[in-house]
Protein backbone atom coordinates (compact mmCIF):
# COMPACT_ATOMS: atom_id res chain seq x y z
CA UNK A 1 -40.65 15.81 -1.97
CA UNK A 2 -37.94 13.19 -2.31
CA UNK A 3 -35.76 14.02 -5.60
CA UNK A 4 -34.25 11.04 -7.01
CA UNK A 5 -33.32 10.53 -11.02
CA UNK A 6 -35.53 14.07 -11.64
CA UNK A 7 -33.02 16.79 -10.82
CA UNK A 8 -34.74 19.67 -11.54
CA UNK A 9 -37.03 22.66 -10.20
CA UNK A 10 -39.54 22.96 -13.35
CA UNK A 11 -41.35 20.97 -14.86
CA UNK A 12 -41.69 18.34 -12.09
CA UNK A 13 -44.58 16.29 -12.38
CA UNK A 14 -44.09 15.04 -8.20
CA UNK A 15 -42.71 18.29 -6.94
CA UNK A 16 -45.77 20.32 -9.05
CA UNK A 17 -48.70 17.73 -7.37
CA UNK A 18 -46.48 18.39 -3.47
CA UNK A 19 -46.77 21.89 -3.60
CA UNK A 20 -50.33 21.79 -4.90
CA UNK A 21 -51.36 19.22 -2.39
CA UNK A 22 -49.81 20.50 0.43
CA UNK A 23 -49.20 24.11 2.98
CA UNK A 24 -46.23 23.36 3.46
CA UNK A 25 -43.23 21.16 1.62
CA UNK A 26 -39.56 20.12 2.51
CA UNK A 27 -37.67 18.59 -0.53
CA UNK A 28 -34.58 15.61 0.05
CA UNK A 29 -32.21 14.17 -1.43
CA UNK A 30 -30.51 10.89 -0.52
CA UNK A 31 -27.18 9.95 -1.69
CA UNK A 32 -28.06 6.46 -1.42
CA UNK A 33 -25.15 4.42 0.12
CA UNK A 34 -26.47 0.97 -2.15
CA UNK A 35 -25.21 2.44 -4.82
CA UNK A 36 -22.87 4.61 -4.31
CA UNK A 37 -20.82 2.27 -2.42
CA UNK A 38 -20.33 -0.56 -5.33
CA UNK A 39 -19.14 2.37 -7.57
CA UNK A 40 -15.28 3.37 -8.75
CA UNK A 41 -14.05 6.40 -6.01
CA UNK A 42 -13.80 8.06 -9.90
CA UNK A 43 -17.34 8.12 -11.59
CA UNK A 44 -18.66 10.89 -13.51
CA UNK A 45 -21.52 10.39 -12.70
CA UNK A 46 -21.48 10.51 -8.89
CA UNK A 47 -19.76 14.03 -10.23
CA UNK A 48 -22.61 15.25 -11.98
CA UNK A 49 -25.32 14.36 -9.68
CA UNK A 50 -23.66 15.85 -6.63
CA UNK A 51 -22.96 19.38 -8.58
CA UNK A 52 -27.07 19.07 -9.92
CA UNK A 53 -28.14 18.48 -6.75
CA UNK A 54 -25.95 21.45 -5.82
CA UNK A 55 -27.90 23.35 -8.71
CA UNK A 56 -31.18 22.23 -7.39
CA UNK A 57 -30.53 23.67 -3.76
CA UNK A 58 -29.92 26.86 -5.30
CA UNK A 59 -32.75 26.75 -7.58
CA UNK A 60 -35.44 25.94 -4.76
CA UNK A 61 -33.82 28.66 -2.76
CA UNK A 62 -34.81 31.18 -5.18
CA UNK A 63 -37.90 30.12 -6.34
CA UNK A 64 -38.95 30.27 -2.24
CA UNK A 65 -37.83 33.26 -2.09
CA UNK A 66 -36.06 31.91 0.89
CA UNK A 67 -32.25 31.12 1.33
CA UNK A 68 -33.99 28.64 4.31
CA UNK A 69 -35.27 26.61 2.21
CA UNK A 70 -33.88 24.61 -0.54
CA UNK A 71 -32.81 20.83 0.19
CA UNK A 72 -32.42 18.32 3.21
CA UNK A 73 -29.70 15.77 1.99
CA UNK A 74 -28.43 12.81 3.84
CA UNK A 75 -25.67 10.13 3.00
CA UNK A 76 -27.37 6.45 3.83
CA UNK A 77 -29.34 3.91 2.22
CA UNK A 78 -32.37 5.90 1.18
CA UNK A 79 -34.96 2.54 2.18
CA UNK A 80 -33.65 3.77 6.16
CA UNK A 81 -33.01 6.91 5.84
CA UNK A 82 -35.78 8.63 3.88
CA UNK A 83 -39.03 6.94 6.38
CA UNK A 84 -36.70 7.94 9.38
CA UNK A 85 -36.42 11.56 7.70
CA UNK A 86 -40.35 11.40 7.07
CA UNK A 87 -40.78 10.74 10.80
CA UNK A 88 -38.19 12.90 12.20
CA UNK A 89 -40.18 15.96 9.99
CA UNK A 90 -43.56 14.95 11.07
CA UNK A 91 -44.80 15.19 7.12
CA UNK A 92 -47.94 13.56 6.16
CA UNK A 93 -47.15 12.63 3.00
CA UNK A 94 -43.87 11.72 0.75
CA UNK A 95 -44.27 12.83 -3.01
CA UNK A 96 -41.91 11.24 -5.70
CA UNK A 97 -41.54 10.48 -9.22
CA UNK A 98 -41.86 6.39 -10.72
CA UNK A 99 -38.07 4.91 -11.37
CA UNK A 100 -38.96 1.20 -13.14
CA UNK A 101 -35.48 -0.42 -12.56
CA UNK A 102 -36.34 -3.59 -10.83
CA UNK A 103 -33.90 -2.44 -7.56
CA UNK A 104 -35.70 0.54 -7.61
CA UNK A 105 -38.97 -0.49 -7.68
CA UNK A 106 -37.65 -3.21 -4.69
CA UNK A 107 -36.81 -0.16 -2.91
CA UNK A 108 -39.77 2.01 -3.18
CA UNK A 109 -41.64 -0.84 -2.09
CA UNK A 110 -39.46 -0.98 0.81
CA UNK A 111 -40.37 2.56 1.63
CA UNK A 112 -43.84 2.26 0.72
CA UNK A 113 -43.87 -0.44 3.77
CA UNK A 114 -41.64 1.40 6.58
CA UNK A 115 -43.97 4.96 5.72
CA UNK A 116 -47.15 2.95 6.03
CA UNK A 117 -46.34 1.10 9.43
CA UNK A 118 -45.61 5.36 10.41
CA UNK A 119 -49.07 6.31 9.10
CA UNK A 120 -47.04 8.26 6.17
CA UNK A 121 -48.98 8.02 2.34
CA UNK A 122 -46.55 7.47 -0.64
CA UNK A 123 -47.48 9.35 -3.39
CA UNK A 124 -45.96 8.45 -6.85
CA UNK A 125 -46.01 10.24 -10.12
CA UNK A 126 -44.94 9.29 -14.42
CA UNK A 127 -42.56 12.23 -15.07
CA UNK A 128 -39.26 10.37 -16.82
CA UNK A 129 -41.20 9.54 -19.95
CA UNK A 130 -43.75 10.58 -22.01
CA UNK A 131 -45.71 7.16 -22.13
CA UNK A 132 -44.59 4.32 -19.40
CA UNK A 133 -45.95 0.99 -18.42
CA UNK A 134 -49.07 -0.17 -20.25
CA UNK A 135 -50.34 3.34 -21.22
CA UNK A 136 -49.42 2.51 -25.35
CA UNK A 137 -50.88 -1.00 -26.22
CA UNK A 138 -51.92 -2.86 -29.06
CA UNK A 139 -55.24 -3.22 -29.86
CA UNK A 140 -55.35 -6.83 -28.45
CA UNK A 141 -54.45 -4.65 -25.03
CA UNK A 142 -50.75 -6.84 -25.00
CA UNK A 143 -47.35 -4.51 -24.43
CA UNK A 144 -45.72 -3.78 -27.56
CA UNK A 145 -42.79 -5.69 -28.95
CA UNK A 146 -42.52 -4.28 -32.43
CA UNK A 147 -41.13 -0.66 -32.45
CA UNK A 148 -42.56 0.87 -35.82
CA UNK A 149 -46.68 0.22 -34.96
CA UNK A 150 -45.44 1.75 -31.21
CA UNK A 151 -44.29 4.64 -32.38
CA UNK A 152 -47.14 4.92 -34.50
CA UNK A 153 -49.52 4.34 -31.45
CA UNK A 154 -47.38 6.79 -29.52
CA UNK A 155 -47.29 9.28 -32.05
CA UNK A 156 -51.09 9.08 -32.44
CA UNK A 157 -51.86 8.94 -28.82
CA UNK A 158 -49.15 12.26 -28.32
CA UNK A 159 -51.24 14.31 -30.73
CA UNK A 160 -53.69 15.04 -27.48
CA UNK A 161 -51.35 18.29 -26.00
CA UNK A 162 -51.91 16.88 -22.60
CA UNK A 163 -49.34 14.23 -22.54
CA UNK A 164 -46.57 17.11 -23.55
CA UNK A 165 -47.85 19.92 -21.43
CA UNK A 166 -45.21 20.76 -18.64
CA UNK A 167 -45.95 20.99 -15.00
CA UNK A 168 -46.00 24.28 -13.43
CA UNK A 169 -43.87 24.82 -10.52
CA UNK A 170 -43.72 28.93 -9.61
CA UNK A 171 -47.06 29.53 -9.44
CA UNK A 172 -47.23 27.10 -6.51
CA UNK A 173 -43.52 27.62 -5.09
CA UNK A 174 -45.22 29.81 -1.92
CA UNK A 175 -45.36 25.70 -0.48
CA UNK A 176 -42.11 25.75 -0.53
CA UNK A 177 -40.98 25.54 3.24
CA UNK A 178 -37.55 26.65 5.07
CA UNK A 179 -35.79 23.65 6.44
CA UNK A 180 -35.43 23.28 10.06
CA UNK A 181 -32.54 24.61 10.88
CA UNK A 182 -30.47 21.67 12.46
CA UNK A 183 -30.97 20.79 8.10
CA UNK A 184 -29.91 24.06 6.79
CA UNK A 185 -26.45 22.61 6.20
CA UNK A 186 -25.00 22.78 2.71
CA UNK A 187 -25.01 20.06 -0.07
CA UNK A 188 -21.86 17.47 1.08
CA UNK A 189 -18.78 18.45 -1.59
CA UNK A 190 -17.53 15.21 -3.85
CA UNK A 191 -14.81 14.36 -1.24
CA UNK A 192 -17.28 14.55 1.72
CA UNK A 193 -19.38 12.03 -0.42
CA UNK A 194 -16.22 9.95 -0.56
CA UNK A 195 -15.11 10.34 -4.28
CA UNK A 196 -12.44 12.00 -6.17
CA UNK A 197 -13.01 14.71 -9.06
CA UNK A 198 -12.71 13.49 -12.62
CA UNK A 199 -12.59 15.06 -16.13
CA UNK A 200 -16.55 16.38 -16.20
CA UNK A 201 -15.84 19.63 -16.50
CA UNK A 202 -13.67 19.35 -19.44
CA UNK A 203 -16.69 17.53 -21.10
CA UNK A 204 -18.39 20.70 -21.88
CA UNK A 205 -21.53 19.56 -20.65
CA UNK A 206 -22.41 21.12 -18.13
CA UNK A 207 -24.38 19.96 -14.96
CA UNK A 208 -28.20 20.80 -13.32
CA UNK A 209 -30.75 22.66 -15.27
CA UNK A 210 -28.44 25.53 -16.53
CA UNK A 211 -26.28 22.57 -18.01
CA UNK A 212 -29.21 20.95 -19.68
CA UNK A 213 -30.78 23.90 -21.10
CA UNK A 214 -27.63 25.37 -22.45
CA UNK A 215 -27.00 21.91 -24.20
CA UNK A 216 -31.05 22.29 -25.62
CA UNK A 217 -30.54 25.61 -26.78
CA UNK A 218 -27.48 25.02 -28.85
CA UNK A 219 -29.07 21.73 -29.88
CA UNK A 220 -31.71 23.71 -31.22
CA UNK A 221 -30.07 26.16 -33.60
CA UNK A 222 -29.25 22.48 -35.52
CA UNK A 223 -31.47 19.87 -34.90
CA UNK A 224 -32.71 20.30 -38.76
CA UNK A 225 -29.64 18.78 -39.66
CA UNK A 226 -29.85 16.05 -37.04
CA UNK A 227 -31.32 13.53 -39.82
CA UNK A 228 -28.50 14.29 -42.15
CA UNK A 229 -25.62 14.50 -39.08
CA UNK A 230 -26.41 11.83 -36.34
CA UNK A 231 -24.27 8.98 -37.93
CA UNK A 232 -21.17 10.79 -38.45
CA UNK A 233 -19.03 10.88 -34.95
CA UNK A 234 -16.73 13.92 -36.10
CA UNK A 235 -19.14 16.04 -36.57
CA UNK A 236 -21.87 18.01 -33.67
CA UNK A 237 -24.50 16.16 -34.83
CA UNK A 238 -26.38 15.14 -31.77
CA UNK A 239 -27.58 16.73 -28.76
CA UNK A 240 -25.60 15.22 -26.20
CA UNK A 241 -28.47 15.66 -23.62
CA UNK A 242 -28.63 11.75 -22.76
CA UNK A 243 -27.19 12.50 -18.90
CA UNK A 244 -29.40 15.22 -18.81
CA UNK A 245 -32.59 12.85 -19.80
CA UNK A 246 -30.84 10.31 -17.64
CA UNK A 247 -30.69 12.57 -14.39
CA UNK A 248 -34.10 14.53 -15.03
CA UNK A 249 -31.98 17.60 -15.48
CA UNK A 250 -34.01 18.22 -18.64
CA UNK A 251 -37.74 17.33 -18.68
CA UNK A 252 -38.66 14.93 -21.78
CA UNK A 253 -41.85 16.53 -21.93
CA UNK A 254 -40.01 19.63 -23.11
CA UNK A 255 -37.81 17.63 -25.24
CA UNK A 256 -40.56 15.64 -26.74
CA UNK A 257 -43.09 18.60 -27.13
CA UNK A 258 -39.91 20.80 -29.20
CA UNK A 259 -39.92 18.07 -31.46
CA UNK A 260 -43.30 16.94 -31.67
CA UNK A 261 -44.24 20.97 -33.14
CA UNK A 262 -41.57 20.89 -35.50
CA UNK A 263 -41.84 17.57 -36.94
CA UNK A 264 -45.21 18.23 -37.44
CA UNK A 265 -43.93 21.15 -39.24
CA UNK A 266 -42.41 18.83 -41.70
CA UNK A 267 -38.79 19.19 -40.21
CA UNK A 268 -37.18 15.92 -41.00
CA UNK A 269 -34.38 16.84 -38.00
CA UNK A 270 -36.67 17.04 -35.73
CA UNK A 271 -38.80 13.93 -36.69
CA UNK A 272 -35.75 11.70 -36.62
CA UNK A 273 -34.60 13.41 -33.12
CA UNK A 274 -38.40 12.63 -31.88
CA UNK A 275 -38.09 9.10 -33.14
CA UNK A 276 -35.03 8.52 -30.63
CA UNK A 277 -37.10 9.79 -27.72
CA UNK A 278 -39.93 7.62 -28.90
CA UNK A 279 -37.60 4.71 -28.88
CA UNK A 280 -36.76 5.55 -25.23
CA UNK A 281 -39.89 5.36 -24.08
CA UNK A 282 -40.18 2.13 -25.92
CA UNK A 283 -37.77 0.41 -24.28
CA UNK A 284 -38.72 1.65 -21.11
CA UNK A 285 -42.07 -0.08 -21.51
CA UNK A 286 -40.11 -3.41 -22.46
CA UNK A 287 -38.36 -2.87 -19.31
CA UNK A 288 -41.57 -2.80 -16.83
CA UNK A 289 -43.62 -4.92 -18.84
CA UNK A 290 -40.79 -7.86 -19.59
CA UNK A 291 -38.34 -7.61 -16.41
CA UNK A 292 -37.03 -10.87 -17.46
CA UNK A 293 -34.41 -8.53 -19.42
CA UNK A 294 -32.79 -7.42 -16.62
CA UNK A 295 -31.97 -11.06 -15.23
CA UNK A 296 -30.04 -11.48 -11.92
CA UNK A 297 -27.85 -7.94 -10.59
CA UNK A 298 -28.62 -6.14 -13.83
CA UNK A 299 -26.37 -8.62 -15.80
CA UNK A 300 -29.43 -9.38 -18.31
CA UNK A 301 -31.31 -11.65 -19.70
CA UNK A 302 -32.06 -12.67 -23.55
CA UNK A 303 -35.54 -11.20 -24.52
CA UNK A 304 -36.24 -14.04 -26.60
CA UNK A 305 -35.32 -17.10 -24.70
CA UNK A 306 -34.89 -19.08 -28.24
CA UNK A 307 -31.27 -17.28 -28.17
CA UNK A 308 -30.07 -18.79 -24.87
CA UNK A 309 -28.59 -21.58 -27.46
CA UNK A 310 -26.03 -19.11 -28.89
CA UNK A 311 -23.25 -20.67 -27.38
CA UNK A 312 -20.59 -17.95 -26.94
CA UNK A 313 -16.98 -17.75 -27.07
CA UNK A 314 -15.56 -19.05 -23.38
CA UNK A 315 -12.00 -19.13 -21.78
CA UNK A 316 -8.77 -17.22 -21.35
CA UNK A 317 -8.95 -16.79 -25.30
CA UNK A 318 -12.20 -14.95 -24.99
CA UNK A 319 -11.31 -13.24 -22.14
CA UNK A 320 -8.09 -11.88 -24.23
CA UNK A 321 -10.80 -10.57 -26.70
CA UNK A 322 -12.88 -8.78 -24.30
CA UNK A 323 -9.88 -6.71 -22.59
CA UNK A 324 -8.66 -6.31 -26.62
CA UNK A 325 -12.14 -4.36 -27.11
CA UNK A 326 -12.33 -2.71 -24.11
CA UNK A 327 -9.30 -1.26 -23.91
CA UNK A 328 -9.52 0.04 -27.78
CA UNK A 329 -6.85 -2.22 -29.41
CA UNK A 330 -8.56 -4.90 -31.78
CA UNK A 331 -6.98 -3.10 -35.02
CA UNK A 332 -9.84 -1.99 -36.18
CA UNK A 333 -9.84 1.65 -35.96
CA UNK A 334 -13.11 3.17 -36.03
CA UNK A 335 -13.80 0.21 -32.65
CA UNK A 336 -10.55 1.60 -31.02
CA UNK A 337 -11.48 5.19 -31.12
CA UNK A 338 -15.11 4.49 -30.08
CA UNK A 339 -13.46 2.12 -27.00
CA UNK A 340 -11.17 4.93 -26.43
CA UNK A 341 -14.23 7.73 -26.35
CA UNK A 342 -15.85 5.57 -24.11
CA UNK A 343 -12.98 5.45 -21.83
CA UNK A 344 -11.72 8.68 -21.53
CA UNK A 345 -15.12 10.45 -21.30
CA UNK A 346 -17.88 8.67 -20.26
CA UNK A 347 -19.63 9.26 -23.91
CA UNK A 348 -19.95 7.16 -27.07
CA UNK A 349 -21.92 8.34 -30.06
CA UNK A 350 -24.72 6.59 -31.15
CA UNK A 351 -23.39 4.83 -34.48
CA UNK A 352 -20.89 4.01 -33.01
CA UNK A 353 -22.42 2.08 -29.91
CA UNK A 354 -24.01 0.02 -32.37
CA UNK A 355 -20.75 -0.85 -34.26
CA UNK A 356 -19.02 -1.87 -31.13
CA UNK A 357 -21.60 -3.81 -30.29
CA UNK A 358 -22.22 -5.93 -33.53
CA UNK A 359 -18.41 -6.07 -32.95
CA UNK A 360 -18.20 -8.10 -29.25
CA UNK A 361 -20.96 -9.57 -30.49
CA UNK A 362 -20.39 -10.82 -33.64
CA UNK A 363 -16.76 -10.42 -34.83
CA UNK A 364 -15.52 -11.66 -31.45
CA UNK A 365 -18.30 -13.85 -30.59
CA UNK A 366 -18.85 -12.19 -26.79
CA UNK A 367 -21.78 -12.64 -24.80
CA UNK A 368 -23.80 -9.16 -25.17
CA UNK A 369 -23.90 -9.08 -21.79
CA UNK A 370 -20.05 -8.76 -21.53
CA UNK A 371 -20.76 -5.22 -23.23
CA UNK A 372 -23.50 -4.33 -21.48
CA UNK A 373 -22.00 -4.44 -18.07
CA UNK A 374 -19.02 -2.43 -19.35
CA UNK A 375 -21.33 -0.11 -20.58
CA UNK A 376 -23.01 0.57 -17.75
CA UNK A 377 -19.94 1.03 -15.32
CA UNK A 378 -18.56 3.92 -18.19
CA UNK A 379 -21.38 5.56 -19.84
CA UNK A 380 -22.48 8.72 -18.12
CA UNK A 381 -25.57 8.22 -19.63
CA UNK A 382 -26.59 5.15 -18.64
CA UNK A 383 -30.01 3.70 -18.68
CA UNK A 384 -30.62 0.04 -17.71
CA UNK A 385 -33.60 -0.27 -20.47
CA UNK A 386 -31.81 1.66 -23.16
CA UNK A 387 -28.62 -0.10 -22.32
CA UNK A 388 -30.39 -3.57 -22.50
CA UNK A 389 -32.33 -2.71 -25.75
CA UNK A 390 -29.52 -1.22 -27.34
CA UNK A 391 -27.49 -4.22 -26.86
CA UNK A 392 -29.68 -7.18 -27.46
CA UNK A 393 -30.70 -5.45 -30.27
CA UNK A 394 -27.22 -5.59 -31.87
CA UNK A 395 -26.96 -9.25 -30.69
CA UNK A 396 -30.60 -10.23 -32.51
CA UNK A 397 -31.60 -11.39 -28.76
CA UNK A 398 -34.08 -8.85 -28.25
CA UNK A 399 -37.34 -7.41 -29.23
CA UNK A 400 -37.69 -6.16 -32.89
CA UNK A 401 -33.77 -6.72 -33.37
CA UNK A 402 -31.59 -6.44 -35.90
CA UNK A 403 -31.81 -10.14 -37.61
CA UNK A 404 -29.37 -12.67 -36.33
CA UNK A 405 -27.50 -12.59 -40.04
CA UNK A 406 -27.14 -8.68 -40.25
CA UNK A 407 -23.29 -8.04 -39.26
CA UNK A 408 -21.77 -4.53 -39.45
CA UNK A 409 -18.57 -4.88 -40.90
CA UNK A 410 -16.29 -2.88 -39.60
CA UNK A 411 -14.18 -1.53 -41.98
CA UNK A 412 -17.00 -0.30 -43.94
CA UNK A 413 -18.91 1.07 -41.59
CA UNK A 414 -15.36 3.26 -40.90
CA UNK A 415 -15.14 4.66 -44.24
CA UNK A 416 -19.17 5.70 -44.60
CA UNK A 417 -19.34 7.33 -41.28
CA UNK A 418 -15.85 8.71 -41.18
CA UNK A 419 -14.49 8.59 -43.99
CA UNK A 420 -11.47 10.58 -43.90
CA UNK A 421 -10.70 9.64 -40.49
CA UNK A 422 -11.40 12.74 -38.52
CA UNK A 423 -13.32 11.10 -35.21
CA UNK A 424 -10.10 8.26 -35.79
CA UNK A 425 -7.12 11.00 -35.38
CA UNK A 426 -9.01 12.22 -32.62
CA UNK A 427 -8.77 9.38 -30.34
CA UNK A 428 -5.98 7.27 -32.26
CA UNK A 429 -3.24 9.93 -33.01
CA UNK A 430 -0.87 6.89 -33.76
CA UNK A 431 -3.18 6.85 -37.48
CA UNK A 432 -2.32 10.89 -38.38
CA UNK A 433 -0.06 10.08 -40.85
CA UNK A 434 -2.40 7.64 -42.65
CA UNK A 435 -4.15 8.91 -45.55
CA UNK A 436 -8.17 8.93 -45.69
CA UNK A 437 -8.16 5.28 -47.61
CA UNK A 438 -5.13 3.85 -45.84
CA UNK A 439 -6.56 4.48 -42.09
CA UNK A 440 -9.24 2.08 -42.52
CA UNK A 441 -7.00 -1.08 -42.58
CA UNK A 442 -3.51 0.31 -41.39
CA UNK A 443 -2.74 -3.57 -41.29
CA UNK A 444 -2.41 -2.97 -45.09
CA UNK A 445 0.07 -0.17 -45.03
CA UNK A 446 2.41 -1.75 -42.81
CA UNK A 447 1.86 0.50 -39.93
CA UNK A 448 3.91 -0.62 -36.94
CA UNK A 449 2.72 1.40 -34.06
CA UNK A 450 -0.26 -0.03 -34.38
CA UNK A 451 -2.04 -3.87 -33.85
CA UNK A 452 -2.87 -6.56 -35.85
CA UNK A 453 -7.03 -6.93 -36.18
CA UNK A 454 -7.64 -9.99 -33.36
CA UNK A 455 -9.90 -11.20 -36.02
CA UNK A 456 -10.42 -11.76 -39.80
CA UNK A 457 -14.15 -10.52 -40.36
CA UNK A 458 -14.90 -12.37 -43.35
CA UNK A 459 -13.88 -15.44 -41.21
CA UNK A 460 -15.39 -14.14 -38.22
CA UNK A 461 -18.50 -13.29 -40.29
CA UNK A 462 -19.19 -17.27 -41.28
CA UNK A 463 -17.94 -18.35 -38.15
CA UNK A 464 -21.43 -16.16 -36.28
CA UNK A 465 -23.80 -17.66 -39.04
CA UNK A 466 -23.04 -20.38 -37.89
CA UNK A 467 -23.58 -20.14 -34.07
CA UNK A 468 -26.87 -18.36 -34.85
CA UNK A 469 -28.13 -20.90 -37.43
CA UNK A 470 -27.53 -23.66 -35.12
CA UNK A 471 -28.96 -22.02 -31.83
CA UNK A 472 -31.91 -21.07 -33.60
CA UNK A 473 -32.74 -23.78 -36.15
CA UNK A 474 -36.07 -25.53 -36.16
């Protein structure tokens, strides 16, 4: 059983059809050296995986009954490493769940060839999404583009239990096998790995399974409220599970099945929290049915090729811009303080993704893309289909975006969604002293300590109307 983005010892649609299949299993996991080597010496993420994976060795320990068994884990690119593993264990067959990012499905296929030419089978299972590929399609049998009549497809097509039933693991753990014992060595610490610690633990988000299902459980004592709470950063409105979901710590099927009962229970909460997972799956299926979005080294393409006309800002002056928002100083405050959440923990809240990105996009006039790759060298969450959705959504280059003329201003989106400046003072202590009107334009109250907006909306505004209208006119 090779473990890859699906931490976890329940629930595991590969590791439930291994130990079914077969007398006797050994589980890996490869810290792959492709990636791991392009990223910061400081990621949070290499952080949480290595103390999940850490989790997982424990948690296959005890469900074998066997402190022998548990995982084989190797530093090296996983396309050499895991046939040369298969062959040095003499297994039959590797089990594994799908990953649909283009350089992983290059890989697998990579690994699919080296295990054949050994006589090895490859066995692949759906477990990171309720609905992937081309299982939801229109009547016409075409991907959907359009999110509303998908979710309605998905919803209807989710109302057979099958598609949210978990995947038992326990009953079939006996398979579980003890390593050999030249493997029996323990999961590598951070700094064996080659990275330093970083802030994680002060996150309050804990890692592996126990992480995850702490986060669910509190998550469930409000997720009534979620409708009424999700836009508002200061207060614990959402669930905070998207690393979890992003790592497989969690199992969507859980997630998805949670919701599915209580929306259908007429909890509004719950409906809206099911409509975000829906949306994941939805852009997953963009993903493997349109790779086109992902362009060249994940720096993206525009869904809707009409767009590639938008001719963006260019130069130092742009460049000046883009450090100016990523660094959380464009003088708008409620941008700042989502730049500076970003920065100092790995996490931005929802809303306020979208306001930073109708804010590169359209206030500064920044390629999406821009945002997109700083995105997804800071978000511990990140997912190259949500990511790319997400974004060309806000930039009206993707499918079923927000239209091209839609701009969030900034100043009013502050004072709806925090409007006395709570999340602000949080991450912009500079703005305490400002009053719950003032700290929405502190370029009004002569504030000092503080800079200058790098841009006029209203001018900023007509300026975008105008690069749209003329990329996209008849």
């Amino acid at each position: 059983m090779w473990f890859r983005r699906d931490l976890r010892a329940h629930d595991n649609a590969a590791l439930h059809h291994a130990l079914r299949s077969c007398r006797a299993v050994q589980a890996a996991f490869i810290f792959d050296t492709t990636i791991l080597d392009a990223l910061p010496r400081k990621d949070r993420r290499v952080e949480f995986i290595r103390d999940s994976v850490a989790s997982l060795d424990d948690d296959l320990r005890l469900l074998a009954g066997n402190e022998h068994a548990g995982l084989i884990t190797r530093r090296s690119s996983a396309v050499a490493e895991l046939p040369a593993l298969a062959v040095e264990l003499g297994v039959q067959a590797v089990f594994a769940n799908h990953d649909d990012e283009p350089l992983a499905l290059a890989r697998d296929q990579l690994v699919r060839e080296a295990l054949q030419r050994a006589g090895i089978a490859f066995h692949t299972f759906k477990d990171h999404t309720i609905f992937e590929r081309q299982e939801v399609l229109t009547q016409a049998g075409t991907p959907y583009t359009v999110f509303t009549p998908y979710k309605r497809a998905w919803l209807a097509k989710a109302a057979d239990a099958f598609y949210l039933k978990s995947y038992p693991i326990a009953p079939h753990a006996a398979a579980l096998a003890a390593r050999p014992q030249p493997m029996q060595r323990a999961v590598p610490t951070l700094a064996e790995l080659g990275f330093q610690s970083t802030n994680l633990r002060e996150l309050q988000i804990g890692t592996g399974s126990a992480g995850g299902r702490g986060l669910l459980n509190a998550f469930a004592d409000r997720v009534s409220d979620y409708a009424a709470t999700r836009d508002f950063p200061a207060l614990q409105g959402a669930s905070y599970l998207g690393v979890h979901l992003r790592f497989g710590t969690v199992s969507v099927r859980e997630l998805a099945r949670r919701a599915y009962a209580s929306q259908a229970k007429g909890d509004e909460g719950a409906a809206t929290w099911l409509g975000e997972l829906i949306w994941r799956d939805f852009f997953f299926q963009i993903l493997a049915n349109f790779p086109h979005v992902a362009g060249t080294d994940h720096a993206g393409a525009n869904f809707r090729p009409a767009y590639d006309a938008v001719q963006w800002e260019e130069g130092s002056h742009a460049d000046a811009l883009f450090a100016a928002w990523c660094e959380g100083r464009t003088g708008y405050p409620l941008v700042d303080a989502a730049m500076a959440q970003i920065n100092r923990t790995g996490y931005m809240h929802n809303r306020l993704r979208m306001v930073v990105a109708s804010f590169l996009t359209k206030d500064l006039g920044l390629d999406w893309r821009r945002g997109e790759r700083y995105f997804a060298l800071h978000l511990n969450d990140y997912e190259l289909s949500s990511n790319n959705g997400n974004w060309q959504w806000a930039a009206s280059t993707g499918c079923d975006a927000q239209p091209w003329f839609r701009i969030f201003n900034p100043v009013s989106q502050s004072r709806k969604f925090d409007a006395d400046g709570t999340f602000i003072k949080r991450y912009l202590p500079q703005l305490e002293a400002l009053g719950a009107k003032a700290i929405h334009e502190p370029w009004e109250h002569g504030i000092k300590n503080y800079p200058l907006p790098v841009v006029k909306h209203d001018e900023a505004r007509e300026k975008t109307l105008k690069r749209y209208a003329a990329a996209v006119k008849p």
